[in-house]
PDB file of N, CA and C in Angstrom:
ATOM      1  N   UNK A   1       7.488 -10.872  -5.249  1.00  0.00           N
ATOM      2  CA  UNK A   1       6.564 -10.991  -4.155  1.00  0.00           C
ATOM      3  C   UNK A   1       6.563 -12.440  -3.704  1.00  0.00           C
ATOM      4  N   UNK A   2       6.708 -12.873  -2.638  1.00  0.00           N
ATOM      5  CA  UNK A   2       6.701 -14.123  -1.634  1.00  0.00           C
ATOM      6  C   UNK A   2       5.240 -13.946  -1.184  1.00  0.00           C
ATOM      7  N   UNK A   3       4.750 -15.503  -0.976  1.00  0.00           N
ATOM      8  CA  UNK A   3       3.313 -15.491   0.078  1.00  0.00           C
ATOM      9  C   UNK A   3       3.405 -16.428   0.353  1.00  0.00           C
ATOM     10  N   UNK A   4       2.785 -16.526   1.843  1.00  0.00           N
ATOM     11  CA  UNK A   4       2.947 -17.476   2.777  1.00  0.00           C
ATOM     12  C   UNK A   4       1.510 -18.519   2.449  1.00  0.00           C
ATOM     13  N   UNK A   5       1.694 -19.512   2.138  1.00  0.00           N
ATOM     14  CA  UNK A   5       0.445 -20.335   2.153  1.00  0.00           C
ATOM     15  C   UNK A   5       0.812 -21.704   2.594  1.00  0.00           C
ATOM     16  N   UNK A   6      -0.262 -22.026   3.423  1.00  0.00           N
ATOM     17  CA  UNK A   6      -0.068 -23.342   3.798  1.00  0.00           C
ATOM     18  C   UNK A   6       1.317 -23.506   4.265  1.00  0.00           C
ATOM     19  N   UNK A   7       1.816 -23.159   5.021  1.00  0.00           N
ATOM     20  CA  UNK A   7       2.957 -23.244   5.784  1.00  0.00           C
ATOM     21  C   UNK A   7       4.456 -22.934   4.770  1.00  0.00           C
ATOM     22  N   UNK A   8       4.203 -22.473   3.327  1.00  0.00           N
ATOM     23  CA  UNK A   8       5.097 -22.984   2.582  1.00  0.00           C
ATOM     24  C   UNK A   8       5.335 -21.668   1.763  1.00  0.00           C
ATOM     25  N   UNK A   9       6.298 -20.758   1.924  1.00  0.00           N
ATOM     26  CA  UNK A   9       6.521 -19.166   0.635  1.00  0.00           C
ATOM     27  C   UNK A   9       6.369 -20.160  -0.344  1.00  0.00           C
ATOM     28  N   UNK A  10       6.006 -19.212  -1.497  1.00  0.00           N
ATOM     29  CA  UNK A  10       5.801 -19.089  -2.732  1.00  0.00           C
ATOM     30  C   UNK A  10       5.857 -17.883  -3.386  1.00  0.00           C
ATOM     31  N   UNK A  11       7.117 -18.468  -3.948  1.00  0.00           N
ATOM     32  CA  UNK A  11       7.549 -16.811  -5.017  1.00  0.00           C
ATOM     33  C   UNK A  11       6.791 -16.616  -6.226  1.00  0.00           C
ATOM     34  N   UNK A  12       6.191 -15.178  -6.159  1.00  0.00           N
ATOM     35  CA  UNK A  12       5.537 -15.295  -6.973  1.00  0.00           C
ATOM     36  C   UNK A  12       6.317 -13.800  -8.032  1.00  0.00           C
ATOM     37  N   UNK A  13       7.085 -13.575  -8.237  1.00  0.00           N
ATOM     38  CA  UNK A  13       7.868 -12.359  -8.705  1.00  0.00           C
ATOM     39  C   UNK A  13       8.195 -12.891 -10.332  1.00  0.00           C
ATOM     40  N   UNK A  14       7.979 -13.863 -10.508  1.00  0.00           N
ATOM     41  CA  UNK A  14       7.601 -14.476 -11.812  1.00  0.00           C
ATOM     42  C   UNK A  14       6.147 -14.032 -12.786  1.00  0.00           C
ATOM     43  N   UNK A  15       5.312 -13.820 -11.724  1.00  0.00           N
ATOM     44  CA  UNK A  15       3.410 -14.061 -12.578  1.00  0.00           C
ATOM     45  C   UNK A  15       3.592 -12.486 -12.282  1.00  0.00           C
ATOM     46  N   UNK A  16       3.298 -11.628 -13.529  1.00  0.00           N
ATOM     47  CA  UNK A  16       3.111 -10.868 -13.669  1.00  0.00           C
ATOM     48  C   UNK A  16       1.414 -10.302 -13.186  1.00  0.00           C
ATOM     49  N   UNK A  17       2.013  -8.934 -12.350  1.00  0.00           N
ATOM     50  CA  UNK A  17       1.198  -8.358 -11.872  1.00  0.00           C
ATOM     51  C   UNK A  17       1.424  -6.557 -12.325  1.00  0.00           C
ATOM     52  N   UNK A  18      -0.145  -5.802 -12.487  1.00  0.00           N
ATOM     53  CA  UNK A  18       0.202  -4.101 -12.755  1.00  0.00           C
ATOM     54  C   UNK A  18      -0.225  -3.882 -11.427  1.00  0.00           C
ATOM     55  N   UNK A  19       0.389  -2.684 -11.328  1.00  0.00           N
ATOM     56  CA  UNK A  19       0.783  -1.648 -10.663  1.00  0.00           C
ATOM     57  C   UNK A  19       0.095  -0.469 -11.181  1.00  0.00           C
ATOM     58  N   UNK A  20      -0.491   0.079 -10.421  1.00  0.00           N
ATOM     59  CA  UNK A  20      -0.964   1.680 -11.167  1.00  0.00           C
ATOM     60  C   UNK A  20      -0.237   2.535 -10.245  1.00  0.00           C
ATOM     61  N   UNK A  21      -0.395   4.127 -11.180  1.00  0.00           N
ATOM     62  CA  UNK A  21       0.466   4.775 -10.782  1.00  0.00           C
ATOM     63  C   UNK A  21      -0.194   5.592  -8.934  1.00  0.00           C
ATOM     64  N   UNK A  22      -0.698   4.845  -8.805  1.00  0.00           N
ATOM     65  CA  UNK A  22      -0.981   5.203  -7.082  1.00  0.00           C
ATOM     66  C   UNK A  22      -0.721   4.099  -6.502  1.00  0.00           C
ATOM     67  N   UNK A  23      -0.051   3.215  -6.593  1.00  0.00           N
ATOM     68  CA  UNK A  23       0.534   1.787  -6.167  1.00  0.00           C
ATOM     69  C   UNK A  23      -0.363   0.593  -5.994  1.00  0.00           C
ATOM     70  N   UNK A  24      -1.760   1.246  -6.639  1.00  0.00           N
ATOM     71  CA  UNK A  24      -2.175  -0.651  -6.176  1.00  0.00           C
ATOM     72  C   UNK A  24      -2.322  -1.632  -7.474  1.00  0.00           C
ATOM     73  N   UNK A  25      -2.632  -2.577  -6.823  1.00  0.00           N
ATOM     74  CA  UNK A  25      -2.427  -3.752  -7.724  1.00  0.00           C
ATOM     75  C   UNK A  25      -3.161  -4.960  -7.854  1.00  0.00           C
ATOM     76  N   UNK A  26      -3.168  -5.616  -8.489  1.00  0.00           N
ATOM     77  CA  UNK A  26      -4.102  -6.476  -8.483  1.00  0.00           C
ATOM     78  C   UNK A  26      -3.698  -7.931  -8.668  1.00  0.00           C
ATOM     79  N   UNK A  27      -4.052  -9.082  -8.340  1.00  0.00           N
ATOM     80  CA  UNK A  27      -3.519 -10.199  -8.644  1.00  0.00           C
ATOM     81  C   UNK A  27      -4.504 -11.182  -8.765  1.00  0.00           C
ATOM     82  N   UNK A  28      -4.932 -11.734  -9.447  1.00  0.00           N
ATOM     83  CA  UNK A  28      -5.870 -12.781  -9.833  1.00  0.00           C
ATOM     84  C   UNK A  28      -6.222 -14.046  -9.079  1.00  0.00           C
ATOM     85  N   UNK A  29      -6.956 -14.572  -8.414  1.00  0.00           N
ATOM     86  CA  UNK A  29      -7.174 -16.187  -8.762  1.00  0.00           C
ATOM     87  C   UNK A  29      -6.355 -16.180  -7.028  1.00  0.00           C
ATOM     88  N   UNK A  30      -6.663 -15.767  -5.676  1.00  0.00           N
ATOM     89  CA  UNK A  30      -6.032 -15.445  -4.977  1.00  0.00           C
ATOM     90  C   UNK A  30      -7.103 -17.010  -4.168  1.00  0.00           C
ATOM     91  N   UNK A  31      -6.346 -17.899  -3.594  1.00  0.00           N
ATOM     92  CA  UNK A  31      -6.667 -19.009  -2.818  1.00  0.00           C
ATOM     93  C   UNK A  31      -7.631 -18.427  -1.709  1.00  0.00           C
ATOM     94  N   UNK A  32      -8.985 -19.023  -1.383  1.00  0.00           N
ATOM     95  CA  UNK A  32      -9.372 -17.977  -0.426  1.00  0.00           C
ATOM     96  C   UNK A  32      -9.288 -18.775   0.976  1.00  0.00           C
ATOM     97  N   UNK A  33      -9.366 -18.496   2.411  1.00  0.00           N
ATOM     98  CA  UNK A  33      -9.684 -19.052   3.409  1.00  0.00           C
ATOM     99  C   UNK A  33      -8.256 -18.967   3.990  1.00  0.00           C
ATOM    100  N   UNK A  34      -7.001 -18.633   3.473  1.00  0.00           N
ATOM    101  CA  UNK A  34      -5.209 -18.763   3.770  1.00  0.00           C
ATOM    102  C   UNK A  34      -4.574 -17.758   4.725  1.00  0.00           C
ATOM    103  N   UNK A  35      -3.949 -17.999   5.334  1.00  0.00           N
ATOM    104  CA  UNK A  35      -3.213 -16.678   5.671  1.00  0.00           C
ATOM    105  C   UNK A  35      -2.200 -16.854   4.716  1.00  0.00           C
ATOM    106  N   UNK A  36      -1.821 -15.254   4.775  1.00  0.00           N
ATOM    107  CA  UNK A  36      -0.950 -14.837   3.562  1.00  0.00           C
ATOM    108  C   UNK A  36      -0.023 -13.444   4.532  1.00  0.00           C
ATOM    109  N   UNK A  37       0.622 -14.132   4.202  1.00  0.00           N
ATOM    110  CA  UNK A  37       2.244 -12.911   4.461  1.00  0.00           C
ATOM    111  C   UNK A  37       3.129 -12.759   3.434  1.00  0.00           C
ATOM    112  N   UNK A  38       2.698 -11.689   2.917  1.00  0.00           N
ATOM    113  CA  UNK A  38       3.313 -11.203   1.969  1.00  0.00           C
ATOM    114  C   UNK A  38       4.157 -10.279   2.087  1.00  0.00           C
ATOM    115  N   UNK A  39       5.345 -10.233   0.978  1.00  0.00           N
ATOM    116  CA  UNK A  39       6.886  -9.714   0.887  1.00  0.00           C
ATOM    117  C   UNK A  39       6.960  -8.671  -0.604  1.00  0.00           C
ATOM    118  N   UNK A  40       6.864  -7.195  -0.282  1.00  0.00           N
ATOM    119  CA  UNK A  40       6.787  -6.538  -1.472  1.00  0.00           C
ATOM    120  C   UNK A  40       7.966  -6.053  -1.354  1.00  0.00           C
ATOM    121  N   UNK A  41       8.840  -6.542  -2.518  1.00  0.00           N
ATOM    122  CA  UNK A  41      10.071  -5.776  -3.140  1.00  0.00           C
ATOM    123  C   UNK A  41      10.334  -4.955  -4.848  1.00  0.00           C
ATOM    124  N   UNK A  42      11.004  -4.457  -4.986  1.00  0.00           N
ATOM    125  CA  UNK A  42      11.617  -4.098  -6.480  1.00  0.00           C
ATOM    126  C   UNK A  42      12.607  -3.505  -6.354  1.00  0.00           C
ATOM    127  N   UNK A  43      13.654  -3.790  -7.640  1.00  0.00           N
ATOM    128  CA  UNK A  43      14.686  -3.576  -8.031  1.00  0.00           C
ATOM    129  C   UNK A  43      14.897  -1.943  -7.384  1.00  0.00           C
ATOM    130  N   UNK A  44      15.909  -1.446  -6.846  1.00  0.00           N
ATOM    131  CA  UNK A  44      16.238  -0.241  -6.764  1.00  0.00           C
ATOM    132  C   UNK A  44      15.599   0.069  -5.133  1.00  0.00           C
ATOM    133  N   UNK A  45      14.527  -0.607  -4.617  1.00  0.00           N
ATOM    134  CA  UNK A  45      13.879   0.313  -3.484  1.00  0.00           C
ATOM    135  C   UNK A  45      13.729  -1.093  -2.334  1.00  0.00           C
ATOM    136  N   UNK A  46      13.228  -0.496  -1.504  1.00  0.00           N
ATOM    137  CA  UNK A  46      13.310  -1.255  -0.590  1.00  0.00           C
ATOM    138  C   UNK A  46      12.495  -2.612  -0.362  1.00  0.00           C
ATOM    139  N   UNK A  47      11.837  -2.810   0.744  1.00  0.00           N
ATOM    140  CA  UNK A  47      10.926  -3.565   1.408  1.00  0.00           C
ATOM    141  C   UNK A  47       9.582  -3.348   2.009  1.00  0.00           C
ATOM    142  N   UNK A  48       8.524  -4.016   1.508  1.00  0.00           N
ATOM    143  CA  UNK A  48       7.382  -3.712   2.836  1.00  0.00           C
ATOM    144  C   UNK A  48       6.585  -5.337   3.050  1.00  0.00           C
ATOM    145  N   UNK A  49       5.561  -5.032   3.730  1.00  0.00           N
ATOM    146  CA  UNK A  49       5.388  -6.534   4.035  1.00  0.00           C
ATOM    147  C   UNK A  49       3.742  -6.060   4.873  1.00  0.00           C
ATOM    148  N   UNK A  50       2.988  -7.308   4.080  1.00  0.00           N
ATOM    149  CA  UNK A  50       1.673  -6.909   4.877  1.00  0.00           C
ATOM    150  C   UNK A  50       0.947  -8.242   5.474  1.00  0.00           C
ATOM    151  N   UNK A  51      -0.014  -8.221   6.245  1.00  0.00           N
ATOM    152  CA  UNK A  51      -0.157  -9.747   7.135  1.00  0.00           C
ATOM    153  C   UNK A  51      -2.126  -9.728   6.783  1.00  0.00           C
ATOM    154  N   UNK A  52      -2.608 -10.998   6.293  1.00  0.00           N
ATOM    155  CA  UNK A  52      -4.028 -11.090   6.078  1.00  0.00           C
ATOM    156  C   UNK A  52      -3.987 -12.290   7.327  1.00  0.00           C
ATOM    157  N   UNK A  53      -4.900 -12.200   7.534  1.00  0.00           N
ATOM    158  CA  UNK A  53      -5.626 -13.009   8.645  1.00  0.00           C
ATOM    159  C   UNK A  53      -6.641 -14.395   7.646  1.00  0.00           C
ATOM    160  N   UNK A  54      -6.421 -15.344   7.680  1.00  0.00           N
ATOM    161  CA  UNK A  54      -7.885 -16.507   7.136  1.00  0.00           C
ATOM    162  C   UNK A  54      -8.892 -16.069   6.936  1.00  0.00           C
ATOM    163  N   UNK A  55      -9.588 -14.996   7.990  1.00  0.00           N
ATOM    164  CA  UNK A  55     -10.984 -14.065   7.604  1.00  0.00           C
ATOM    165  C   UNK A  55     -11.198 -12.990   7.215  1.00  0.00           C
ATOM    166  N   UNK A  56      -9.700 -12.820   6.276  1.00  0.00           N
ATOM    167  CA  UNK A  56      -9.595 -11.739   5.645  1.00  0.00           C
ATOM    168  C   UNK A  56      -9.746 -12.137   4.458  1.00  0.00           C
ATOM    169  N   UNK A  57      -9.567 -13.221   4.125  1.00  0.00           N
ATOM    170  CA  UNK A  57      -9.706 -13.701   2.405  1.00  0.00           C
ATOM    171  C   UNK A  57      -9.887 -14.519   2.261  1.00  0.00           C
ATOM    172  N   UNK A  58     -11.389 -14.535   2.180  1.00  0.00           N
ATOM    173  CA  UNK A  58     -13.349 -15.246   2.197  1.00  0.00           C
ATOM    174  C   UNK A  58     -13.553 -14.956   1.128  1.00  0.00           C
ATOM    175  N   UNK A  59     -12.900 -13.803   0.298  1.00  0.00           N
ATOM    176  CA  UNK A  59     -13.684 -13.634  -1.099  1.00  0.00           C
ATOM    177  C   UNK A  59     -12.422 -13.977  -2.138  1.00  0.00           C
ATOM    178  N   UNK A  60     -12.888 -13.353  -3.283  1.00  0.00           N
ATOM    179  CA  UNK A  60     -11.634 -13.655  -4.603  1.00  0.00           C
ATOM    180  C   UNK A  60     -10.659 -12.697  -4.745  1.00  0.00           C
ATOM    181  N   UNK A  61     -11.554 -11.387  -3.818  1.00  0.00           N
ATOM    182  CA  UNK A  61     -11.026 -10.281  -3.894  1.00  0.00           C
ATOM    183  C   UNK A  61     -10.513  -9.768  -2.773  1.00  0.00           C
ATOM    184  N   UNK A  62      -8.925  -9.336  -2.932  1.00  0.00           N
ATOM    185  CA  UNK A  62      -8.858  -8.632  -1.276  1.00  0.00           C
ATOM    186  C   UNK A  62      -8.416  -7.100  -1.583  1.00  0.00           C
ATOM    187  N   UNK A  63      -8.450  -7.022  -0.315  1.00  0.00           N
ATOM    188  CA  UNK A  63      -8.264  -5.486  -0.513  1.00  0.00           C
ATOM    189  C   UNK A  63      -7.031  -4.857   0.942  1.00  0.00           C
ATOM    190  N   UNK A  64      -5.820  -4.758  -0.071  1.00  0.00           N
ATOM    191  CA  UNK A  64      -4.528  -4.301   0.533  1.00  0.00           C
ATOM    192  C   UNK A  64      -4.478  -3.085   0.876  1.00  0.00           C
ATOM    193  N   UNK A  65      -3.664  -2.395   1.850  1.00  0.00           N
ATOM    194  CA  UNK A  65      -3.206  -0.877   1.315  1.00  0.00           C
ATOM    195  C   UNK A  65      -2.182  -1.099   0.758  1.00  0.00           C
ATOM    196  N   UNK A  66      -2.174   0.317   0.501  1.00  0.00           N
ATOM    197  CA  UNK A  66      -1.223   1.222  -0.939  1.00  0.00           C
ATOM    198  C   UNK A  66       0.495   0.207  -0.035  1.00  0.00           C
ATOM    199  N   UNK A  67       1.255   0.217  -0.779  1.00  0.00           N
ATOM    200  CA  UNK A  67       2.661   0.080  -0.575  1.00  0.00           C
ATOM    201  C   UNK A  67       3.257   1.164  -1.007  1.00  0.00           C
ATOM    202  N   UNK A  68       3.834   1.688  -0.300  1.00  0.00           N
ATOM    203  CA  UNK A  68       4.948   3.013  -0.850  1.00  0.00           C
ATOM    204  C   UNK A  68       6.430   2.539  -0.588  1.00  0.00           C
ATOM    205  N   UNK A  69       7.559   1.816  -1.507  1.00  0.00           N
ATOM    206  CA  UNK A  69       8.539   1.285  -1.187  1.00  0.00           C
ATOM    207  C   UNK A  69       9.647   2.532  -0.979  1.00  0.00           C
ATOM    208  N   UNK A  70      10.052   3.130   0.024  1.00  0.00           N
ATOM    209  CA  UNK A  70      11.506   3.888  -0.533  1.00  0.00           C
ATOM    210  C   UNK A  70      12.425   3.448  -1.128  1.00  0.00           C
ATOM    211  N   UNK A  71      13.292   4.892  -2.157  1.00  0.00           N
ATOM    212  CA  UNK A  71      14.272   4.202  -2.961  1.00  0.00           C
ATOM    213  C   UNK A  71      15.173   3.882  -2.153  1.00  0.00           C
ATOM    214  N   UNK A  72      16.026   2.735  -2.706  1.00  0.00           N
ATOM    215  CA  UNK A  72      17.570   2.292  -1.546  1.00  0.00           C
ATOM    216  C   UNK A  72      18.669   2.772  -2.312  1.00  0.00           C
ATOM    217  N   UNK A  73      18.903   4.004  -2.162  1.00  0.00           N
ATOM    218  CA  UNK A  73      19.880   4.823  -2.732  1.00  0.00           C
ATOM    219  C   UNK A  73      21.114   5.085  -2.318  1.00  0.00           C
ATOM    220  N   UNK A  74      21.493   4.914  -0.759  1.00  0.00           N
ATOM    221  CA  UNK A  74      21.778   5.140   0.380  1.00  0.00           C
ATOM    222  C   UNK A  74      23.204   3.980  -0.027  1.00  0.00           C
ATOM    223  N   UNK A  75      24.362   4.290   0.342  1.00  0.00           N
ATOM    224  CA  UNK A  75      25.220   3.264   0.373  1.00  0.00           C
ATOM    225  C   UNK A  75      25.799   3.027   2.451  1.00  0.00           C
ATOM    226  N   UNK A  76      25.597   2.179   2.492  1.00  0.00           N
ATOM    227  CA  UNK A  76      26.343   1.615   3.607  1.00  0.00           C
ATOM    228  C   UNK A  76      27.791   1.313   3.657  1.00  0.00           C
ATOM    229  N   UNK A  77      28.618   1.314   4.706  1.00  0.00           N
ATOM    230  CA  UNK A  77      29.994   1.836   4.856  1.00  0.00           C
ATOM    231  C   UNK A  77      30.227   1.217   6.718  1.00  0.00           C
ATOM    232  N   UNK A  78      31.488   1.114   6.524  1.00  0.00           N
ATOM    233  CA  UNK A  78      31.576   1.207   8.069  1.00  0.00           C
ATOM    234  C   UNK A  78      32.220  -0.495   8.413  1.00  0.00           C
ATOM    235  N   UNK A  79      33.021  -0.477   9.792  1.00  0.00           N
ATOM    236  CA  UNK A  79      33.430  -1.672  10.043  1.00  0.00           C
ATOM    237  C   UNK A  79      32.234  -2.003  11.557  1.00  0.00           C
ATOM    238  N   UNK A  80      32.154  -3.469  11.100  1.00  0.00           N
ATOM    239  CA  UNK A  80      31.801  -4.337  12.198  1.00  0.00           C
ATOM    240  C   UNK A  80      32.512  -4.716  13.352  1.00  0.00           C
TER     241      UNK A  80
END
């Protein structure tokens, strides 16, 4: 996971975060007052990506929707 703070990504795919089995998640100790653009990936599946606004995260706590990544199973082929 990447987040945008202060003009600057920060990978964060290092600091362990759970996942429950309905996809949400939780992450601790979240800077408040920032915009944040965040980059959800994992091994095997794809991409999603969600956008907070500065007056979206006023508290410690935010509150995302669900991410549902599809698997990337799919092989690509073909000339340019």
């Amino acid at each position: 996971m990447h987040i945008l703070v202060g003009g600057y990504f920060k990978d964060l795919s290092s600091v362990p975060s759970k996942v429950d089995e309905r996809g949400s998640w939780a992450f601790p100790a979240w800077p408040q007052g920032c915009y944040y653009d965040l980059k959800i990936s994992a091994p095997g599946y794809g991409q999603d990506a969600a956008y907070l606004m500065q007056d979206q995260t006023g508290t410690n706590r935010l509150a995302l929707p669900r991410f549902l990544l599809k698997r990337a199973n799919l092989r690509l082929a073909g000339i340019v």
